[in-house]
Protein backbone atom coordinates (compact mmCIF):
# COMPACT_ATOMS: atom_id res chain seq x y z
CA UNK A 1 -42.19 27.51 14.45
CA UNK A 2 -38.77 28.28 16.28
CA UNK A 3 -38.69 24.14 16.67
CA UNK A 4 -38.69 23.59 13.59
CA UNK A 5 -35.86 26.80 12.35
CA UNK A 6 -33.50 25.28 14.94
CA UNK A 7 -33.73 21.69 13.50
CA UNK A 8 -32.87 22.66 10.03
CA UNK A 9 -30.14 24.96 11.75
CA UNK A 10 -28.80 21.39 13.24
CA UNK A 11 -29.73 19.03 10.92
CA UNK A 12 -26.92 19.69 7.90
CA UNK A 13 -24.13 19.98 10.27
CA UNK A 14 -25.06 16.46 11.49
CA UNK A 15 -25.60 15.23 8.05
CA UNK A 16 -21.71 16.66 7.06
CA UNK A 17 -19.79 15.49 10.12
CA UNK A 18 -21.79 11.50 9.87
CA UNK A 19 -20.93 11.74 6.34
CA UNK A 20 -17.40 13.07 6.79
CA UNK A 21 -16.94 10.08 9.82
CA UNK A 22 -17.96 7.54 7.50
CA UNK A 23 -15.80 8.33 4.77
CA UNK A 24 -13.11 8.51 7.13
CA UNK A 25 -13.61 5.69 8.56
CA UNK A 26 -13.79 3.78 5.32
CA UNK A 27 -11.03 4.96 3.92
CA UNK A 28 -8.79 4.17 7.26
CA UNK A 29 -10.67 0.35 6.90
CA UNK A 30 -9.54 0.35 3.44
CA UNK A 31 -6.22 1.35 3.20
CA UNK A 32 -5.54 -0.40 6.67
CA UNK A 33 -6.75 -3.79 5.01
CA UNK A 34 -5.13 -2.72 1.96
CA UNK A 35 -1.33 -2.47 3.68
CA UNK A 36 -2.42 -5.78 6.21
CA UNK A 37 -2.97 -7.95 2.47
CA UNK A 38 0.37 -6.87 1.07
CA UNK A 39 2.06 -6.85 4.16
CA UNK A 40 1.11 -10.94 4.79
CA UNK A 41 1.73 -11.35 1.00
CA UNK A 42 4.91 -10.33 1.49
CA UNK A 43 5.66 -12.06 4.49
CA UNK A 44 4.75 -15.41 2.05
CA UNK A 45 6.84 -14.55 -0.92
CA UNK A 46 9.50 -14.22 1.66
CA UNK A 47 9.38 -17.49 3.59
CA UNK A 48 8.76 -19.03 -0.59
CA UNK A 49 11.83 -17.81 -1.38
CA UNK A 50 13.20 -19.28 2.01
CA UNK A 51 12.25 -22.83 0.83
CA UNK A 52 13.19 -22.51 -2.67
CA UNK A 53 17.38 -20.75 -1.93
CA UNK A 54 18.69 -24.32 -1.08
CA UNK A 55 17.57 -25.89 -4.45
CA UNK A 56 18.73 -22.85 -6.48
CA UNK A 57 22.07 -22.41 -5.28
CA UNK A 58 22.73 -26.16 -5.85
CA UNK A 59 21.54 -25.97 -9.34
CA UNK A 60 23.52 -22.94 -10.21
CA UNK A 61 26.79 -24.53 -9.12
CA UNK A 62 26.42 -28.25 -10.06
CA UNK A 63 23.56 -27.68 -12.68
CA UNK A 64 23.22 -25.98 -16.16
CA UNK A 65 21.42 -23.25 -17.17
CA UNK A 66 18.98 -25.10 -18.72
CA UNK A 67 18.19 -26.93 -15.76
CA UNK A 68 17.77 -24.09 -13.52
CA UNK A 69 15.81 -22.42 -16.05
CA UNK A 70 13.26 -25.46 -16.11
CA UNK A 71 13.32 -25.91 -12.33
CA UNK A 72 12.36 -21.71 -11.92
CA UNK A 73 9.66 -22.87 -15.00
CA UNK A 74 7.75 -25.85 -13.63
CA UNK A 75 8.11 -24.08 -9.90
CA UNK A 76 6.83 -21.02 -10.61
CA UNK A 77 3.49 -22.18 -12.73
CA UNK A 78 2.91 -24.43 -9.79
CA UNK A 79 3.26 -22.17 -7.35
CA UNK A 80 1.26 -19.16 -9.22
CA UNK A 81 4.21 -17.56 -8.49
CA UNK A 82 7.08 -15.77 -10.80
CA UNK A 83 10.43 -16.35 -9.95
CA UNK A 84 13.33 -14.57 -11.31
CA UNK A 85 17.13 -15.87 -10.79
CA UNK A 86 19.26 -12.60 -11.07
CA UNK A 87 23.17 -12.35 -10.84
CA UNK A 88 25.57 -9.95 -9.51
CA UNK A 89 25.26 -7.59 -12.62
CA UNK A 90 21.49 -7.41 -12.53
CA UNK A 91 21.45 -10.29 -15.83
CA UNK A 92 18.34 -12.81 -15.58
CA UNK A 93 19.67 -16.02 -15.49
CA UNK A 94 16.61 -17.96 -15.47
CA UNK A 95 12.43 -16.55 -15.01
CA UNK A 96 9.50 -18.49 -15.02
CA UNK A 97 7.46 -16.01 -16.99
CA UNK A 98 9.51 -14.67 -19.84
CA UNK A 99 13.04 -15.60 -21.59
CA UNK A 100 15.74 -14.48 -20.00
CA UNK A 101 17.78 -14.28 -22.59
CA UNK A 102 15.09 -11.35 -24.05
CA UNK A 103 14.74 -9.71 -20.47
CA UNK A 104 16.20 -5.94 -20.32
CA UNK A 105 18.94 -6.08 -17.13
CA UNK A 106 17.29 -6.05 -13.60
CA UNK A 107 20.20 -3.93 -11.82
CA UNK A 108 18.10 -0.43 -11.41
CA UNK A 109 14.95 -2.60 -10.21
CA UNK A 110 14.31 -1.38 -6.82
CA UNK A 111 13.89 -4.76 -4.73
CA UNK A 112 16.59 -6.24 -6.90
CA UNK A 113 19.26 -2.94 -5.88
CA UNK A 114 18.19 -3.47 -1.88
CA UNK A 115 18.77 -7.61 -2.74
CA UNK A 116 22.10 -7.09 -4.33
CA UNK A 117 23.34 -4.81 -1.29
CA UNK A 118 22.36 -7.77 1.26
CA UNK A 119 19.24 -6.42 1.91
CA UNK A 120 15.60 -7.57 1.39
CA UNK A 121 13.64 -5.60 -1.13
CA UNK A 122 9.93 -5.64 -1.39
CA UNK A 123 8.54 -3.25 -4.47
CA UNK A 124 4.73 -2.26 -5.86
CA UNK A 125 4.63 -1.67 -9.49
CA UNK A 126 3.91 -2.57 -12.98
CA UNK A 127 6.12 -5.42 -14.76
CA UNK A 128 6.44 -4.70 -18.42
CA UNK A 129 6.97 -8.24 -19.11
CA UNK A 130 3.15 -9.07 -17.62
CA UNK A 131 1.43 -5.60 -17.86
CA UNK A 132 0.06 -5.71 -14.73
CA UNK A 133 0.91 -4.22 -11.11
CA UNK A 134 2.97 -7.05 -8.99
CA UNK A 135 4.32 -7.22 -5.39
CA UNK A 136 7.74 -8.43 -6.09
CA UNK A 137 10.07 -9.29 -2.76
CA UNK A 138 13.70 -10.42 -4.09
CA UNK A 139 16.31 -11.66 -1.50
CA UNK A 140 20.27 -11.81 -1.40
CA UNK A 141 20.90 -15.72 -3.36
CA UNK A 142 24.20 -17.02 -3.65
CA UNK A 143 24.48 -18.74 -7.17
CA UNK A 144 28.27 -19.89 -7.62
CA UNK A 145 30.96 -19.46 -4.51
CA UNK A 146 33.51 -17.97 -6.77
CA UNK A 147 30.69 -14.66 -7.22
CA UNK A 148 29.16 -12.15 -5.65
CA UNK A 149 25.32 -12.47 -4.72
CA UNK A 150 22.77 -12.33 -7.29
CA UNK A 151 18.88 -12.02 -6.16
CA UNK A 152 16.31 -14.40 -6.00
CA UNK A 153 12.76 -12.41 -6.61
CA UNK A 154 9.15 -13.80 -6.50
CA UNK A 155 6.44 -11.75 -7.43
CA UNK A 156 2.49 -12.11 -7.47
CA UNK A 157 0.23 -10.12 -9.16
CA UNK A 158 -1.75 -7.09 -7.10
CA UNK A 159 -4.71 -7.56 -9.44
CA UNK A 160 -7.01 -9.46 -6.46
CA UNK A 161 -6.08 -6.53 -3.78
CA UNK A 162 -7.23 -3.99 -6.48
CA UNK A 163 -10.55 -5.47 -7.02
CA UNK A 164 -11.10 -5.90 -3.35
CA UNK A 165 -10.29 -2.71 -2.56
CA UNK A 166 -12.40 -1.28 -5.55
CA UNK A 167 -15.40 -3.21 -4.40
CA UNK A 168 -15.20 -1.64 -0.52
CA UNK A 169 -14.60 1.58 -2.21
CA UNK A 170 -17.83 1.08 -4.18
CA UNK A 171 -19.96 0.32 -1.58
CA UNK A 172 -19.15 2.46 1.10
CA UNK A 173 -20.18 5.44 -2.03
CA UNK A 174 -23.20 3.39 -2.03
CA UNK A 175 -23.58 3.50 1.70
């Protein structure tokens, strides 16, 4: 009879820490996979916008706008990618998703602020253009010598890490 009292005395502790470790553990796999995806997406949209800076700037200074715009067009669908052209002032001068010409001014966007300061900025967050969350990385992009910097920014849509990482979630609840 004791035997018995002392297993049942045991037995829910055991239960709560397994259960506590394996939540834990799931959500460290999880949010660890989760900052691995965007970190290599990142690292992509970077090295894109690498390969696609020595085509821009020579279509913003011998080019026309048009021209640019339909390059950033054609690119970007191909690529599954969008691609914004951004001056010094935070205008869009050309986008692959949206008219520019319609676009609200891109100066107080967080990657494009850190891009127009000579930095690289990388930014998580809903685009009310698309109405969906995007990983946008913009870079410093010289478009005439006579100006400051603008930005070049790619973005890709988050929507694929969000399923993922609601599809783990659900099964380790099922687990």
């Amino acid at each position: 009879m004791r035997k018995l009292r002392l297993f049942w005395q045991i037995f829910p502790a055991c239960v709560a820490i397994s259960l506590l470790s394996i939540l834990l553990v799931g959500w460290l796999a999880n949010s660890s996979g989760r900052e691995f995806y965007l970190n290599e997406q990142q690292r992509d949209l970077r090295e894109r916008i690498k390969l696609l800076q020595p085509t821009i700037t020579a279509l913003a200074q011998d080019g026309t706008a048009e021209q640019l715009q339909d390059f950033v067009r054609r690119t970007g669908r191909q690529a599954s990618t969008r691609i914004s052209i951004i001056d010094a002032g935070g205008v869009v001068l050309a986008d692959s998703s949206e008219d520019p010409a319609l676009m609200d001014n891109h100066a107080s966007r967080p990657e494009v602020v850190l891009a127009l300061s000579g930095k690289e900025g990388r930014s998580i967050r809903g685009s009310k253009t698309l109405r969906e969350s995007m990983l946008y990385v913009a870079l410093p992009q010289l478009l005439r010598t006579d100006q400051a910097p603008g930005a070049l920014r790619l973005a890709i849509s988050t929507a694929a890490q969000d399923q993922l990482t609601a599809a783990f979630t659900n099964k380790l609840i099922l687990i």
